[in-house]
C-alpha atoms as a PDB file:
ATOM      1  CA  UNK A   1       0.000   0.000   0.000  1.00  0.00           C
ATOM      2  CA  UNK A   2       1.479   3.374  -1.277  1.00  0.00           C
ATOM      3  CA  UNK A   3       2.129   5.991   1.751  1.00  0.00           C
ATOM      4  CA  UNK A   4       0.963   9.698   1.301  1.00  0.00           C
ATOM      5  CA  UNK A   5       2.709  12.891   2.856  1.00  0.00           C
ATOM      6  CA  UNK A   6       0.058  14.534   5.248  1.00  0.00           C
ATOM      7  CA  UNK A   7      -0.324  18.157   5.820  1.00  0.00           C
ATOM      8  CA  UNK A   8       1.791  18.428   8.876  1.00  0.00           C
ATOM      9  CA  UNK A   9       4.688  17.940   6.620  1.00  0.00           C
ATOM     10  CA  UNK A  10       7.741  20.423   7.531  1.00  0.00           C
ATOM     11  CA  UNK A  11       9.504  20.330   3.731  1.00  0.00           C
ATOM     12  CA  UNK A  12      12.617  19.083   5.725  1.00  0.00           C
ATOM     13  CA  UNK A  13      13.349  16.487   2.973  1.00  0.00           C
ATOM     14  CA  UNK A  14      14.275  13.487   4.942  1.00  0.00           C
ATOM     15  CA  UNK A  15      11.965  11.322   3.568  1.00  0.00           C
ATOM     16  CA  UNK A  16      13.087  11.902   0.184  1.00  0.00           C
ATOM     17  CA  UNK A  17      16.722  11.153   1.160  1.00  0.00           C
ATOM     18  CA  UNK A  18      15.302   8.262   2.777  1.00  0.00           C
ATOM     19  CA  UNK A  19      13.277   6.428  -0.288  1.00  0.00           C
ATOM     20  CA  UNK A  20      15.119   3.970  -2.219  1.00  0.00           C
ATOM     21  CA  UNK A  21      12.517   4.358  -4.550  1.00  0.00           C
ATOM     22  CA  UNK A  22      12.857   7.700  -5.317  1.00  0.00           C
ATOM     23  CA  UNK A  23       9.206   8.543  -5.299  1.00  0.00           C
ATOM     24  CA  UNK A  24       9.411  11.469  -3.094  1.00  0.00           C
ATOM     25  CA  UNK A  25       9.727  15.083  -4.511  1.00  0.00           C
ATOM     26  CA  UNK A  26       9.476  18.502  -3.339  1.00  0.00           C
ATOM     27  CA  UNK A  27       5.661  19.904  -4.073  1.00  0.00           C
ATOM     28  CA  UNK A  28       4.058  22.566  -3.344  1.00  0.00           C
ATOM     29  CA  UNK A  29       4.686  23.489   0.029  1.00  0.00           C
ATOM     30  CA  UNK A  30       5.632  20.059   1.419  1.00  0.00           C
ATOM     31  CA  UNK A  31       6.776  16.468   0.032  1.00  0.00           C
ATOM     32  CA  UNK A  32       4.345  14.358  -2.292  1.00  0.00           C
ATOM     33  CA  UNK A  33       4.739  10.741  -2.682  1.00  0.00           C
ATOM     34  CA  UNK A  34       4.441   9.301  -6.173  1.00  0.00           C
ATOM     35  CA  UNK A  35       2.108   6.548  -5.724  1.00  0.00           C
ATOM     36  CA  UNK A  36       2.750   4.868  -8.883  1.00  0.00           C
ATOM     37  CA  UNK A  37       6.469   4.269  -7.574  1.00  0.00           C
ATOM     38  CA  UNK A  38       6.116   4.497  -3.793  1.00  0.00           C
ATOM     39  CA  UNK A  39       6.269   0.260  -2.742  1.00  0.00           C
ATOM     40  CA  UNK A  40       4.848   1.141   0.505  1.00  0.00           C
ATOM     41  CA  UNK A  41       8.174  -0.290   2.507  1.00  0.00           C
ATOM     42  CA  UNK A  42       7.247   2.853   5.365  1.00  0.00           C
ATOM     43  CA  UNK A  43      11.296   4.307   5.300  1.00  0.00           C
ATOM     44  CA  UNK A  44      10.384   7.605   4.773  1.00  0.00           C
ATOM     45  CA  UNK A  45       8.110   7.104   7.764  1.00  0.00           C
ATOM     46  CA  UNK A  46      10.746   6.013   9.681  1.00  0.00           C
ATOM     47  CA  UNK A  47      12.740   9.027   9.210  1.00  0.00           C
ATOM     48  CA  UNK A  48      10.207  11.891   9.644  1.00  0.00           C
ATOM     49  CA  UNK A  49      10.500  14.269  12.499  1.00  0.00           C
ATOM     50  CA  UNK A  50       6.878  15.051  12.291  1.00  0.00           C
ATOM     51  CA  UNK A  51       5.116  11.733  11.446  1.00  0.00           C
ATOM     52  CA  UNK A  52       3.735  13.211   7.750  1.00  0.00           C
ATOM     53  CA  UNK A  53       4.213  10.037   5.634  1.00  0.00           C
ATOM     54  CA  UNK A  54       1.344   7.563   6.576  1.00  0.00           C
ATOM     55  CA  UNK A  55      -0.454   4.599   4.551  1.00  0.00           C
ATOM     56  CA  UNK A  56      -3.091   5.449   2.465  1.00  0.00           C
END
């Protein structure tokens, strides 16, 4: 299940740095998750001061 970057998200960009996947970008504002490459393995939840990146 693919993870998705909730509004509490500080744009620190640990998550992105995180994802071997390399479905994490800067958006708008905060992170976004590309769901079509995110394999829902939960490292970029693992790194997140803030606790953004949950399952969908």
């Amino acid at each position: 299940m693919a993870y998705k970057i909730g509004d509490n998200c500080i744009n620190c960009g640990a998550c992105a740095a995180e994802c071997p996947q390399e479905a994490i970008s800067e958006g708008d504002g905060k992170h976004v998750i590309d769901p079509d490459k995110c394999v829902g393995c939960g490292a970029c939840a693992g790194v997140c001061p803030v606790g953004a990146p949950a399952e969908e």
